[in-house]
PDB file of N, CA and C in Angstrom:
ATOM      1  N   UNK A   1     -18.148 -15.263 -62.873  1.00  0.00           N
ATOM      2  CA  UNK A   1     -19.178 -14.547 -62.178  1.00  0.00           C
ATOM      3  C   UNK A   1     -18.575 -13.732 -61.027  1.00  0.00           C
ATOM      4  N   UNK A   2     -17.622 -14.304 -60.159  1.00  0.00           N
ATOM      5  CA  UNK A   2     -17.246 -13.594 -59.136  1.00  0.00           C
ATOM      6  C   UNK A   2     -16.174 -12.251 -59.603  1.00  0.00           C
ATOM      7  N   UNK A   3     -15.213 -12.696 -60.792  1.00  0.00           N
ATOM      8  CA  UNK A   3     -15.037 -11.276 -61.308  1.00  0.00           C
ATOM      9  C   UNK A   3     -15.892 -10.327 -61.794  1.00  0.00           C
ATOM     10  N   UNK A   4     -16.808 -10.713 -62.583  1.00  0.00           N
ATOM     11  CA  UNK A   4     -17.970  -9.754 -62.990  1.00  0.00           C
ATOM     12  C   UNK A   4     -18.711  -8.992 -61.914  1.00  0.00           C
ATOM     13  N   UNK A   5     -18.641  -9.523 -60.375  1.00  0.00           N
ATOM     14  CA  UNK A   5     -19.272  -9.034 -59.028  1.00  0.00           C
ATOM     15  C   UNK A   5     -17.695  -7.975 -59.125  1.00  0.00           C
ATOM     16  N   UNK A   6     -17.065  -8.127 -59.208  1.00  0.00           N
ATOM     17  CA  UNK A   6     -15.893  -7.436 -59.100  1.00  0.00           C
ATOM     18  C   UNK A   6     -16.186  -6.288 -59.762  1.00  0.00           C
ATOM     19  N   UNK A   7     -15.862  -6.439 -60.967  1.00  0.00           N
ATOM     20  CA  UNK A   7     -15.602  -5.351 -62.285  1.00  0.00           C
ATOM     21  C   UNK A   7     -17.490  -4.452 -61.760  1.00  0.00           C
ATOM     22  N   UNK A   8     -18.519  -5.118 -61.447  1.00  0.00           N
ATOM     23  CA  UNK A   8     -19.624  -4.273 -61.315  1.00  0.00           C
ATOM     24  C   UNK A   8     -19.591  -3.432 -60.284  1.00  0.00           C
ATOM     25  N   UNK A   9     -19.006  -3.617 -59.325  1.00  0.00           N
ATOM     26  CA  UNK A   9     -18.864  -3.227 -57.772  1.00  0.00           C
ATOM     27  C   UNK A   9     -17.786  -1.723 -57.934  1.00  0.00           C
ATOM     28  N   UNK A  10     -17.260  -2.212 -58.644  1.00  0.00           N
ATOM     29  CA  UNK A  10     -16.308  -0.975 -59.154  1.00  0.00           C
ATOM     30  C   UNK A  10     -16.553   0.102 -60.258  1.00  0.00           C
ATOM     31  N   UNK A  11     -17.186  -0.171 -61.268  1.00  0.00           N
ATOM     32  CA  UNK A  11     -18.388   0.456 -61.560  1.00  0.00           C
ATOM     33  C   UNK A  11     -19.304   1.191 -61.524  1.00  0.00           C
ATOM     34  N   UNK A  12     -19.473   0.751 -60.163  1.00  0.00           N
ATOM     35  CA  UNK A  12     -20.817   1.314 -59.705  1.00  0.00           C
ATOM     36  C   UNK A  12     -19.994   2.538 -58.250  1.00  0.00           C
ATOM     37  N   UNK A  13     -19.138   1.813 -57.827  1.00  0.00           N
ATOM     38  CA  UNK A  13     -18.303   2.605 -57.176  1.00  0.00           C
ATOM     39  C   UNK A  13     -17.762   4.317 -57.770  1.00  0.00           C
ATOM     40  N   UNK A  14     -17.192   3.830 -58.953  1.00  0.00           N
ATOM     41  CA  UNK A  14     -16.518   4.747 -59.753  1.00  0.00           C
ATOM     42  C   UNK A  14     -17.618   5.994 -60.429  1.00  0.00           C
ATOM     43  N   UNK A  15     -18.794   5.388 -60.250  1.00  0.00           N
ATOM     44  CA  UNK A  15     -20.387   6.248 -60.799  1.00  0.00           C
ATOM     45  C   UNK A  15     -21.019   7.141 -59.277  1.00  0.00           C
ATOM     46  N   UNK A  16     -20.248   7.032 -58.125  1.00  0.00           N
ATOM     47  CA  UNK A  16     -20.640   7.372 -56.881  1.00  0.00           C
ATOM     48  C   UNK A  16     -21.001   6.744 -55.883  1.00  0.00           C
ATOM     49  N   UNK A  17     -21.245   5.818 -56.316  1.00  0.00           N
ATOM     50  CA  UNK A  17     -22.338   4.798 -55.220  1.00  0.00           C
ATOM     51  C   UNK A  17     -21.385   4.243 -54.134  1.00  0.00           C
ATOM     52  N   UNK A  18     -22.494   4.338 -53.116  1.00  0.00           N
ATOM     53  CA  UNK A  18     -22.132   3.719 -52.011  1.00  0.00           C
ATOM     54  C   UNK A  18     -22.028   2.488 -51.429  1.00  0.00           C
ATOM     55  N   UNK A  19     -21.688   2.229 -50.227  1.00  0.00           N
ATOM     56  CA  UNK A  19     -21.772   0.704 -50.061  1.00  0.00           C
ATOM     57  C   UNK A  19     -23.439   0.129 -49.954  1.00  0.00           C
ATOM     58  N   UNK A  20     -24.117   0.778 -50.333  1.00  0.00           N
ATOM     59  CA  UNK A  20     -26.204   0.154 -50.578  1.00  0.00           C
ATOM     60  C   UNK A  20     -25.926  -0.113 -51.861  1.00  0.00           C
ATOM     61  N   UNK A  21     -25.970   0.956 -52.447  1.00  0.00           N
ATOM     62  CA  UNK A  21     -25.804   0.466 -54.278  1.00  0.00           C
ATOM     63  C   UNK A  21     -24.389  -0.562 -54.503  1.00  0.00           C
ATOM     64  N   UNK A  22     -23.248  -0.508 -54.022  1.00  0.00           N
ATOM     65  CA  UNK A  22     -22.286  -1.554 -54.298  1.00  0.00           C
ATOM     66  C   UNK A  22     -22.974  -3.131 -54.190  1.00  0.00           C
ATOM     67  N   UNK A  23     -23.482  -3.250 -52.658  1.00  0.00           N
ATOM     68  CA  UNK A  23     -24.274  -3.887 -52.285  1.00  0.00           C
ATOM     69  C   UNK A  23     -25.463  -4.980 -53.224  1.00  0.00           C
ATOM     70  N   UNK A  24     -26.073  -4.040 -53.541  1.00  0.00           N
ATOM     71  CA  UNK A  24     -27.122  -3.956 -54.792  1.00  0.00           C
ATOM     72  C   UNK A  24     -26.637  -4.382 -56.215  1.00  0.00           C
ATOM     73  N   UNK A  25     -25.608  -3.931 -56.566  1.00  0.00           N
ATOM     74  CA  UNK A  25     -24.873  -4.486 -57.853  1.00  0.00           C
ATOM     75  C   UNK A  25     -24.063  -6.220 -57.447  1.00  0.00           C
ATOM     76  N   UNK A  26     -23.654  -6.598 -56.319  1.00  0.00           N
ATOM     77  CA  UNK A  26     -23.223  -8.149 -56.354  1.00  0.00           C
ATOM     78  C   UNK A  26     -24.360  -8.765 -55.905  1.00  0.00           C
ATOM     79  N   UNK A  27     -25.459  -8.137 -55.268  1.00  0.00           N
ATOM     80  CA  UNK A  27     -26.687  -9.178 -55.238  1.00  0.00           C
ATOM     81  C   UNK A  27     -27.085  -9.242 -56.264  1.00  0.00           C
ATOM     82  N   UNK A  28     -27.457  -8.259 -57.304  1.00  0.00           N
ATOM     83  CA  UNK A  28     -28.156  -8.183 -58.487  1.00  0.00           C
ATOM     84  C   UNK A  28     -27.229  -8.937 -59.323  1.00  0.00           C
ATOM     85  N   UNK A  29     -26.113  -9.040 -59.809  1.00  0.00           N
ATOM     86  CA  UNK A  29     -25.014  -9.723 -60.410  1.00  0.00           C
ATOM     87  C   UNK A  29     -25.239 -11.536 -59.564  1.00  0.00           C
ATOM     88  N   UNK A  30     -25.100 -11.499 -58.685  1.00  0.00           N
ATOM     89  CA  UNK A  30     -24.952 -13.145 -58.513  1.00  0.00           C
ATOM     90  C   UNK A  30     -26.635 -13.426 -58.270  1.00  0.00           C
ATOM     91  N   UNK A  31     -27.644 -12.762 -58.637  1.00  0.00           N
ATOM     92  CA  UNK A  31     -29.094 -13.084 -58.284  1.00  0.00           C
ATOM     93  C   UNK A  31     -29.452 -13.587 -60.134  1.00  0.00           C
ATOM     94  N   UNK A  32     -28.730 -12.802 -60.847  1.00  0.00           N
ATOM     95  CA  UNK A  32     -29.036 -13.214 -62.303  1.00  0.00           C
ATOM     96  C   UNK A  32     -28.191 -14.272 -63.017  1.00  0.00           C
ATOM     97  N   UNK A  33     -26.762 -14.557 -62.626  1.00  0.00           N
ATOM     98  CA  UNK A  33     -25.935 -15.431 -63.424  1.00  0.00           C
ATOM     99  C   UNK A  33     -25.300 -16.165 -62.207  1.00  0.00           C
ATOM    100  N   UNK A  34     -25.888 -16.322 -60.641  1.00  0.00           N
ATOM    101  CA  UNK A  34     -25.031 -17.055 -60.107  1.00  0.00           C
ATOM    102  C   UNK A  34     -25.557 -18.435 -60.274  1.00  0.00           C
ATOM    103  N   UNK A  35     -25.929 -19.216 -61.258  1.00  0.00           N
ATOM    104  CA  UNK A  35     -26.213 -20.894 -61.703  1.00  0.00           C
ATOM    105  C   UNK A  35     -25.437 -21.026 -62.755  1.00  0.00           C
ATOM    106  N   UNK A  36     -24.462 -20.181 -63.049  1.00  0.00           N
ATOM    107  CA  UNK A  36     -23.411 -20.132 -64.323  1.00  0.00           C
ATOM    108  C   UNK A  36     -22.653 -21.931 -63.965  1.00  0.00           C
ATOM    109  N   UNK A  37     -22.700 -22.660 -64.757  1.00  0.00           N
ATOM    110  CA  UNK A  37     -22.030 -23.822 -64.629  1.00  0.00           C
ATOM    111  C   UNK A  37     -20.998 -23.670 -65.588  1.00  0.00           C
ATOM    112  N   UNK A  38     -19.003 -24.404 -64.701  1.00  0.00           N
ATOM    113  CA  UNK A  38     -18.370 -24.048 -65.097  1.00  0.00           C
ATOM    114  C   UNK A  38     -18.204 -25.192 -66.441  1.00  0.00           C
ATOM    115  N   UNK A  39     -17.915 -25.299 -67.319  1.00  0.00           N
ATOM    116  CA  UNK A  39     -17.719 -26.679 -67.773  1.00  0.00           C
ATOM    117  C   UNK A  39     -16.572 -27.214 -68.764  1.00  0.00           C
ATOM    118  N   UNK A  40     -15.125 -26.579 -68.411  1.00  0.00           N
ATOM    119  CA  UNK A  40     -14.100 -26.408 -69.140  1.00  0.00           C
ATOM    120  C   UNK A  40     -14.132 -26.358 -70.385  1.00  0.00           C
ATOM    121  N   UNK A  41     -14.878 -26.070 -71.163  1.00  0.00           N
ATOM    122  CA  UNK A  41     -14.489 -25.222 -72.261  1.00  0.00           C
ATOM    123  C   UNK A  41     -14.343 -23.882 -72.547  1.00  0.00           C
ATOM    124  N   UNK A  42     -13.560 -23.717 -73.549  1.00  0.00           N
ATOM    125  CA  UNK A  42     -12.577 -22.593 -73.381  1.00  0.00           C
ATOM    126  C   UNK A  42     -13.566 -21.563 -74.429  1.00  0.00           C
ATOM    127  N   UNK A  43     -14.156 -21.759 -75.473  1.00  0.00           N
ATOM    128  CA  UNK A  43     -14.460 -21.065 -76.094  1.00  0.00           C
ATOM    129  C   UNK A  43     -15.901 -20.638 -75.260  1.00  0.00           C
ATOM    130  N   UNK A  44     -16.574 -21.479 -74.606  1.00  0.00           N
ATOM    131  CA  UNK A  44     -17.953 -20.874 -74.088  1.00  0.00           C
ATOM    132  C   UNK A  44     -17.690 -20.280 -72.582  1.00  0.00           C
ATOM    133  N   UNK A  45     -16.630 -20.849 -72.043  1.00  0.00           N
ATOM    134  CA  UNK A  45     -15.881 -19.824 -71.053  1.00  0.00           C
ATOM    135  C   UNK A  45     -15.975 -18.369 -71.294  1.00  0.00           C
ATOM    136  N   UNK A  46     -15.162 -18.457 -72.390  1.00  0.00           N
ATOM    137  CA  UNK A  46     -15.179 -16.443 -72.603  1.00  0.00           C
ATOM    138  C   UNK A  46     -16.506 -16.479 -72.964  1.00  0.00           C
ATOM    139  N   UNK A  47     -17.290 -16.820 -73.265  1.00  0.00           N
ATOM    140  CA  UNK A  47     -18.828 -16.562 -73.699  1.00  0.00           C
ATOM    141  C   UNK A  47     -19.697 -15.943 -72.588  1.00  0.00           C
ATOM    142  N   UNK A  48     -19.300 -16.827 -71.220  1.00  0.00           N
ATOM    143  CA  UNK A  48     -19.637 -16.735 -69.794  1.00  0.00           C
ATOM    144  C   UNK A  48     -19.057 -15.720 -69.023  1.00  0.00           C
ATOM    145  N   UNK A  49     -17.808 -15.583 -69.131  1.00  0.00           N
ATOM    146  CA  UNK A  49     -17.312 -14.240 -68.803  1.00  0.00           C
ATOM    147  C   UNK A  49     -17.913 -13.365 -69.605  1.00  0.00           C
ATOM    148  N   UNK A  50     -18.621 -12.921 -70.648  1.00  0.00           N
ATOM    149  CA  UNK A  50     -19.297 -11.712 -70.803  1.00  0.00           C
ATOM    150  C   UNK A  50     -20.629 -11.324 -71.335  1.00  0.00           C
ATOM    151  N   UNK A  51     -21.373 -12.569 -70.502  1.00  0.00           N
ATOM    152  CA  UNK A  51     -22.843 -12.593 -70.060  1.00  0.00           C
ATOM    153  C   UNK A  51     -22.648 -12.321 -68.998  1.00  0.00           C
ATOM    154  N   UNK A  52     -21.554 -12.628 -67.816  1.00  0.00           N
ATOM    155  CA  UNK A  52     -21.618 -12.567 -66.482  1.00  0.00           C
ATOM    156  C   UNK A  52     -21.109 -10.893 -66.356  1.00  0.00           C
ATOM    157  N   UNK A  53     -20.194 -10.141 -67.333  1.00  0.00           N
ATOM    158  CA  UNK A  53     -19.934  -8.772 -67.176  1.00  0.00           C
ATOM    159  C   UNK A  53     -21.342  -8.151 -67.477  1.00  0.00           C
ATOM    160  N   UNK A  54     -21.696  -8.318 -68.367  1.00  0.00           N
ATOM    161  CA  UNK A  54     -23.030  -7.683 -69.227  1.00  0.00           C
ATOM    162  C   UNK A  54     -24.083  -7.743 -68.105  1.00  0.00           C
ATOM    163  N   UNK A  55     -24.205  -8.952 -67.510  1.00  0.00           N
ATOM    164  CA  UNK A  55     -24.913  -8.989 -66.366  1.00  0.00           C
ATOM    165  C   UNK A  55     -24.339  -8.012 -64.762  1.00  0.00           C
ATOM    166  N   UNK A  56     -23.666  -7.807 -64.581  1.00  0.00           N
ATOM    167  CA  UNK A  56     -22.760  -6.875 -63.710  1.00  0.00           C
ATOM    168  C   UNK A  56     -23.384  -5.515 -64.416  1.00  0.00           C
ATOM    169  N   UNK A  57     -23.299  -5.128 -65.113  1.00  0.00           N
ATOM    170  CA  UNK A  57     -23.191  -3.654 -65.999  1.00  0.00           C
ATOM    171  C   UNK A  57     -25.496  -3.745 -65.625  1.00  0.00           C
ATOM    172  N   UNK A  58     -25.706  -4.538 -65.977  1.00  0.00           N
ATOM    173  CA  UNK A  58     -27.065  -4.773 -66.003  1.00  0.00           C
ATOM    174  C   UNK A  58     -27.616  -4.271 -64.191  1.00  0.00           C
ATOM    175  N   UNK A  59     -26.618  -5.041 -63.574  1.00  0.00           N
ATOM    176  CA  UNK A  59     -26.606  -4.846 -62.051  1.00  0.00           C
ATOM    177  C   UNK A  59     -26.802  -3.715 -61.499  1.00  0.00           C
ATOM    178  N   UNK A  60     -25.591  -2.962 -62.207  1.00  0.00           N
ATOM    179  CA  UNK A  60     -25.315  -1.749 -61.834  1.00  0.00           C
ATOM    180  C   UNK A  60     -26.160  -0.630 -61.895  1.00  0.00           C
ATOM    181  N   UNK A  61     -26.667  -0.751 -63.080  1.00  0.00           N
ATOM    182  CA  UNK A  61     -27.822   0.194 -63.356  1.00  0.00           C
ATOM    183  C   UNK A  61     -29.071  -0.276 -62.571  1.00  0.00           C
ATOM    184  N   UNK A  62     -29.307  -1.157 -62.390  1.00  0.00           N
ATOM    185  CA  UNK A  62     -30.649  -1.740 -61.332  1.00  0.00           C
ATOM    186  C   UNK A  62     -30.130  -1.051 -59.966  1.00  0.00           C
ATOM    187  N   UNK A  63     -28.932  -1.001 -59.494  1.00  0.00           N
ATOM    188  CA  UNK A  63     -28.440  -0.596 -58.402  1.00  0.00           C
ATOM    189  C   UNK A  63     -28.489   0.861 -58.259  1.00  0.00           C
ATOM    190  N   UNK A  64     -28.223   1.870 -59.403  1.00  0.00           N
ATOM    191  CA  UNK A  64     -28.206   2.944 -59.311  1.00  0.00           C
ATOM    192  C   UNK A  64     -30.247   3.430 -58.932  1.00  0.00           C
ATOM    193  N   UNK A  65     -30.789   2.349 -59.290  1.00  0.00           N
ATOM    194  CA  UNK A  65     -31.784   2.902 -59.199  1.00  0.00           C
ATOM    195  C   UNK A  65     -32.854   2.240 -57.735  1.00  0.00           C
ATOM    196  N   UNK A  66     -31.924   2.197 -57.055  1.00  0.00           N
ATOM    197  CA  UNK A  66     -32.047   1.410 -55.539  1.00  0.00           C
ATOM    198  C   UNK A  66     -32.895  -0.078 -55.844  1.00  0.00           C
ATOM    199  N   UNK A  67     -33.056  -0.656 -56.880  1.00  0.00           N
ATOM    200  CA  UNK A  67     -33.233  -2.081 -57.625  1.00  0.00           C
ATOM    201  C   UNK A  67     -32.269  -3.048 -56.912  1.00  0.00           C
ATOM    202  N   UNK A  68     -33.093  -4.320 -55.941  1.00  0.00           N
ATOM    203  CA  UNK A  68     -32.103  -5.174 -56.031  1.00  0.00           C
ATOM    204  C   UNK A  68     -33.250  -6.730 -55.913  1.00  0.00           C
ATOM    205  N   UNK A  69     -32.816  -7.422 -56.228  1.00  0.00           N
ATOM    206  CA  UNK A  69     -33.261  -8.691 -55.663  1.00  0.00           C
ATOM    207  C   UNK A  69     -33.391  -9.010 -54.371  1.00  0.00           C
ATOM    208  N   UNK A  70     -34.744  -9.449 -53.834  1.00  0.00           N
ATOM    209  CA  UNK A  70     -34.928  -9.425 -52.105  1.00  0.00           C
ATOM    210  C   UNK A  70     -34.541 -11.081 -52.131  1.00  0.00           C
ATOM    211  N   UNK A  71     -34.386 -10.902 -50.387  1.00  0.00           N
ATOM    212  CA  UNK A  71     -34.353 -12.397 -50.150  1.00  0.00           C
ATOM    213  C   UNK A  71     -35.085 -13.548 -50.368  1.00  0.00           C
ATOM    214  N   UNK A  72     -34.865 -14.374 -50.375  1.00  0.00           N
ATOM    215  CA  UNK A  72     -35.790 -15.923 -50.858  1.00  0.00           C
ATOM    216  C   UNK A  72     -35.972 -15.907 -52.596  1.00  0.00           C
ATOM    217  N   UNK A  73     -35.694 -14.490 -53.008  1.00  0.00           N
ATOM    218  CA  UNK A  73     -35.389 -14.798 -54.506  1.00  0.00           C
ATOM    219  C   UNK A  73     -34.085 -16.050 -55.059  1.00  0.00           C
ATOM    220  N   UNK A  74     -34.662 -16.824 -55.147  1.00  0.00           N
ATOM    221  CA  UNK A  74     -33.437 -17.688 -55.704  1.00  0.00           C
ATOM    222  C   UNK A  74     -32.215 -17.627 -54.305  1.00  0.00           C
ATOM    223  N   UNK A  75     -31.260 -17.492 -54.568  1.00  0.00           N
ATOM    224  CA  UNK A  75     -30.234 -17.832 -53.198  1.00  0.00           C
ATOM    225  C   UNK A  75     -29.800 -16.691 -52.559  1.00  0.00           C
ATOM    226  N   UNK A  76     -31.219 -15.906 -53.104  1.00  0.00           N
ATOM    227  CA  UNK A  76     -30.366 -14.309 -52.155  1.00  0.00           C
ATOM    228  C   UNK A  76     -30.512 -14.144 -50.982  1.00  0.00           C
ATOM    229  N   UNK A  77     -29.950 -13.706 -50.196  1.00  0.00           N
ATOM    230  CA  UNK A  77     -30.273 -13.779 -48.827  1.00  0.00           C
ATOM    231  C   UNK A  77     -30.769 -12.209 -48.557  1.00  0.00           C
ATOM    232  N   UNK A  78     -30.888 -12.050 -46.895  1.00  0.00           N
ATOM    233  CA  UNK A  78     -30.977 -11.021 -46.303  1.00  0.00           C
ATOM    234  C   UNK A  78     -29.824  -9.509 -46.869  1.00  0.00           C
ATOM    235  N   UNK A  79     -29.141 -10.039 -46.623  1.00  0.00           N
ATOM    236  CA  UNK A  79     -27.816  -8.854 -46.967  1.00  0.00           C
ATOM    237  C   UNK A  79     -26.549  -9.729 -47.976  1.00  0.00           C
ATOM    238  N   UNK A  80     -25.376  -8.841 -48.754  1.00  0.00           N
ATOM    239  CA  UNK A  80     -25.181  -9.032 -49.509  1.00  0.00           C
ATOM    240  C   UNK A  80     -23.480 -10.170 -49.320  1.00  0.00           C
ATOM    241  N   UNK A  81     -23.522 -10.453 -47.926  1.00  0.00           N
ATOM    242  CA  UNK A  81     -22.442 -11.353 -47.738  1.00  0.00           C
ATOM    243  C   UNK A  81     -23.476 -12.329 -47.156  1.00  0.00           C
ATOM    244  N   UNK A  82     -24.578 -12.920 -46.950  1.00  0.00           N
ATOM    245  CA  UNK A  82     -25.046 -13.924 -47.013  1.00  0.00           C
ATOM    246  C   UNK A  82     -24.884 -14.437 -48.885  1.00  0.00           C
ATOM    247  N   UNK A  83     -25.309 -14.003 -49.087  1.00  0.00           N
ATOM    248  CA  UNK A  83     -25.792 -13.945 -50.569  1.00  0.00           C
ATOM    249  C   UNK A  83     -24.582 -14.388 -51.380  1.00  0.00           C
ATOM    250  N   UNK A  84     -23.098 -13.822 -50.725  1.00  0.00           N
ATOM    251  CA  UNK A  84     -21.761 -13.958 -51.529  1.00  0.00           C
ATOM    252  C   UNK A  84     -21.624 -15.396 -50.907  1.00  0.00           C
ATOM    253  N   UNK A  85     -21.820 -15.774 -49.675  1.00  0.00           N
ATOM    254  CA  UNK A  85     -21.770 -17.312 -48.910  1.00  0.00           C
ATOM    255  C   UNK A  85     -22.852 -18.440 -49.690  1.00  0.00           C
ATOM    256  N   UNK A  86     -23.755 -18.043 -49.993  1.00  0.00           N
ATOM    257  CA  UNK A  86     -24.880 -18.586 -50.734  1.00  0.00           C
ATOM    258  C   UNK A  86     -24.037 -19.348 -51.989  1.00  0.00           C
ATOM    259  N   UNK A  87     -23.888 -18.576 -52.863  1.00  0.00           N
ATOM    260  CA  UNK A  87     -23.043 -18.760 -53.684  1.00  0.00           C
ATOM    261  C   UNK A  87     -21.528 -19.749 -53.655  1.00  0.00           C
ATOM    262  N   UNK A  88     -21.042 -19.193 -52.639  1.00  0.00           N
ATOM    263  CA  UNK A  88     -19.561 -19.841 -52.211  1.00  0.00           C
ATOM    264  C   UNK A  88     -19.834 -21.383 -51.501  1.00  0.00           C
ATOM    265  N   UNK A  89     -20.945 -21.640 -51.149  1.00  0.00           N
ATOM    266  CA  UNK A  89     -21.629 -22.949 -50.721  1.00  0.00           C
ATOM    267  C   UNK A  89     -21.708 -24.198 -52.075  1.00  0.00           C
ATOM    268  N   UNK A  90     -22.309 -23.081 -52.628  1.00  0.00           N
ATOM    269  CA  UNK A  90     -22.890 -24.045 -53.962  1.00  0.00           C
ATOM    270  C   UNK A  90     -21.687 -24.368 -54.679  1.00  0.00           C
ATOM    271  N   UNK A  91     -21.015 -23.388 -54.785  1.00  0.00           N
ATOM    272  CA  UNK A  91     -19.641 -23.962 -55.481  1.00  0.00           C
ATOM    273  C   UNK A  91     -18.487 -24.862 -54.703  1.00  0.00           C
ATOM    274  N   UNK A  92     -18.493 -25.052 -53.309  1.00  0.00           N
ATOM    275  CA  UNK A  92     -18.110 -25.460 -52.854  1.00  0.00           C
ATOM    276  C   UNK A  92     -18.254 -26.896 -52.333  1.00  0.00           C
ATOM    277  N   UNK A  93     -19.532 -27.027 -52.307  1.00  0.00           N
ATOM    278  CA  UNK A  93     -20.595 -27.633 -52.156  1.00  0.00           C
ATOM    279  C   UNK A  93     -21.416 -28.907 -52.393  1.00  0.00           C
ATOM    280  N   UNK A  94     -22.703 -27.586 -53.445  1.00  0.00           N
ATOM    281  CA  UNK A  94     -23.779 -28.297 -54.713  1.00  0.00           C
ATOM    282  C   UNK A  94     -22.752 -28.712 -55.617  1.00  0.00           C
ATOM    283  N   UNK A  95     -21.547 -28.188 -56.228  1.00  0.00           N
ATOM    284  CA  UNK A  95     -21.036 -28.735 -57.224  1.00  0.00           C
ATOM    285  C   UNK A  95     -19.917 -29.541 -57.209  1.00  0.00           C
ATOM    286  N   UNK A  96     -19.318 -30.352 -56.264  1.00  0.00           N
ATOM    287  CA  UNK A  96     -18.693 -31.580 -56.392  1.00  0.00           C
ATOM    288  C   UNK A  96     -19.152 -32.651 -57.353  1.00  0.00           C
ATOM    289  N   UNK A  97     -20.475 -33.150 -57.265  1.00  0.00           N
ATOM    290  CA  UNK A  97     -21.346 -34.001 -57.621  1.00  0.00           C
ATOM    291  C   UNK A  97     -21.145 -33.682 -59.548  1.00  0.00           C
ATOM    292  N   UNK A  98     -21.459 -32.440 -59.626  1.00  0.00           N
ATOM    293  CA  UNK A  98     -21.915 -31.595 -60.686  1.00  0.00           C
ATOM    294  C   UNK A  98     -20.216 -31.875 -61.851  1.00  0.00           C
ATOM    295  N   UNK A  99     -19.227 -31.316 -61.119  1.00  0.00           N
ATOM    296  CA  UNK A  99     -18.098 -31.155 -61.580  1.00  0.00           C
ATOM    297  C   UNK A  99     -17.328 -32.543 -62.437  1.00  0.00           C
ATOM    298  N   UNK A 100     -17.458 -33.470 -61.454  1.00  0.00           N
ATOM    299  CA  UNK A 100     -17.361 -35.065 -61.574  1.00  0.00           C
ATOM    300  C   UNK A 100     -18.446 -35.461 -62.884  1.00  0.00           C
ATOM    301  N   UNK A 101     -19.380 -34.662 -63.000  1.00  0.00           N
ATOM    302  CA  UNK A 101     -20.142 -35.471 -64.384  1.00  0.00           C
ATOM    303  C   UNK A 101     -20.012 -34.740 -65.581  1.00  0.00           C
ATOM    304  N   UNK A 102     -19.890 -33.401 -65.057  1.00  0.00           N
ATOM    305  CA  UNK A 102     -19.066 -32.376 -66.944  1.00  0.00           C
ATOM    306  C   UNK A 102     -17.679 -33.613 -67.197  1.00  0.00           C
ATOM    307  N   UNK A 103     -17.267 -34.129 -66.001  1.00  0.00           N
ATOM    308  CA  UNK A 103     -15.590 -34.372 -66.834  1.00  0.00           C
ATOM    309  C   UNK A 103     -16.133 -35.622 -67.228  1.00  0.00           C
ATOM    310  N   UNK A 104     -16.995 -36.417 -66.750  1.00  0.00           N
ATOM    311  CA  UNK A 104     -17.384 -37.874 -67.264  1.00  0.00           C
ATOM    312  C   UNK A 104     -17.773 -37.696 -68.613  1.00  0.00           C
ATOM    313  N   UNK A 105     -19.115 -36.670 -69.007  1.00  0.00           N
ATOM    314  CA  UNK A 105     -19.082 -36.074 -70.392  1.00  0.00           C
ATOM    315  C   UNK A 105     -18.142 -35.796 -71.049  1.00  0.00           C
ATOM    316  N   UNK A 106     -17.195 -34.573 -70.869  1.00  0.00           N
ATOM    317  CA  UNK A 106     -15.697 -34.502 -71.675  1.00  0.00           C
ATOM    318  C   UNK A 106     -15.238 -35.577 -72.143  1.00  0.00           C
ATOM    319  N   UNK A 107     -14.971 -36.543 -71.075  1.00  0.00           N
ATOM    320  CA  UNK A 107     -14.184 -37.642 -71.380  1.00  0.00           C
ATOM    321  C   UNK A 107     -15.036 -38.970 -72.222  1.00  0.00           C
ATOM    322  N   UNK A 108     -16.192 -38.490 -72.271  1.00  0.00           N
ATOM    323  CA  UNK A 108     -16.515 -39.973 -72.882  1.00  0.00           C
ATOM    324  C   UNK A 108     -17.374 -40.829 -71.878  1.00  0.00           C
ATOM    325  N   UNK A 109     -17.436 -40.688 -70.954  1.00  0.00           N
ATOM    326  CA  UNK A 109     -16.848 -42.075 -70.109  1.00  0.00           C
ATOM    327  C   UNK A 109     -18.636 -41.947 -69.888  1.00  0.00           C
ATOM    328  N   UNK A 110     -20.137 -41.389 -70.095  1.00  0.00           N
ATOM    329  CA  UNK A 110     -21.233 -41.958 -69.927  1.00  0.00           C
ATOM    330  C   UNK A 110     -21.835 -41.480 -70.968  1.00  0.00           C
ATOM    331  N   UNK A 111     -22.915 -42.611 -71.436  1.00  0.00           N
ATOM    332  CA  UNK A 111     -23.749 -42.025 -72.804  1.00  0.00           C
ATOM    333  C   UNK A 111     -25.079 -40.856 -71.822  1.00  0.00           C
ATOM    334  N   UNK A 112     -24.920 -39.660 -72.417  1.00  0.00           N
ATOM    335  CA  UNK A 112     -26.034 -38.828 -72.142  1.00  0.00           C
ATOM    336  C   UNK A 112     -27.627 -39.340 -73.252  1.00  0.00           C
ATOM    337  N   UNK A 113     -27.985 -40.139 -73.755  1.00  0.00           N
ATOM    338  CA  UNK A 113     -28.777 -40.566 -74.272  1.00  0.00           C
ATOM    339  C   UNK A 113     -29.460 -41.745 -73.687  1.00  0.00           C
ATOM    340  N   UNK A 114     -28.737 -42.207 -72.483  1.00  0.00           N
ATOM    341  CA  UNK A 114     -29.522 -43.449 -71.378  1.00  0.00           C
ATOM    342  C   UNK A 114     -29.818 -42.521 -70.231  1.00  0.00           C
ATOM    343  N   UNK A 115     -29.427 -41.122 -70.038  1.00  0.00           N
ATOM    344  CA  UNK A 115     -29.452 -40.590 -68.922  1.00  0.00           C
ATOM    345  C   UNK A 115     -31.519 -40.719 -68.464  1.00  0.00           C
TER     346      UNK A 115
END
């Protein structure tokens, strides 16, 4: 997701836009796929990398058209480095807890059918 804020930002850069529409394309990009859970697999990994581009490209065009997600939508904030912190929280964060139970799954180690 945070490359796809990348690759959209540039994008949208490279189409004219300024830092409102740049702006507009990583809120709109982490307002639609930032609950992407990572969960080491490799084949739905790349799957995620390009829902999360497709979603960027999706951004972009919402951005060109002064389209963005307002605040209190989901974890967006006021402006678009709250919004990148929003994000950088949860992963930092909300998902310790989260991370520790994909690998318990991987590994075996709890039945998801008593959950």
């Amino acid at each position: 997701m945070s490359a796809a804020c990348g690759a959209g930002a540039a994008i949208t850069y490279l189409y004219g836009g300024g830092l409102e529409e740049i702006s507009y394309t990583i809120t709109n990009t982490i307002g639609n796929v930032g609950g992407i859970v990572c969960d080491g697999a490799k084949s739905s990994c790349a799957a995620k990398i390009a829902s999360s581009v497709e979603a960027a490209i999706l951004a972009h065009f919402m951005a060109r058209k002064k389209h963005s997600f307002q605040p209190g939508e989901g974890i967006v904030q006021e402006d678009v480095e709250g919004t990148i912190k929003s994000v950088g929280y949860i992963g930092r964060v909300g998902m310790k807890l989260t991370d520790t139970e994909i690998l318990n799954i991987m590994i075996d180690r709890v039945n998801v059918d008593e959950a």
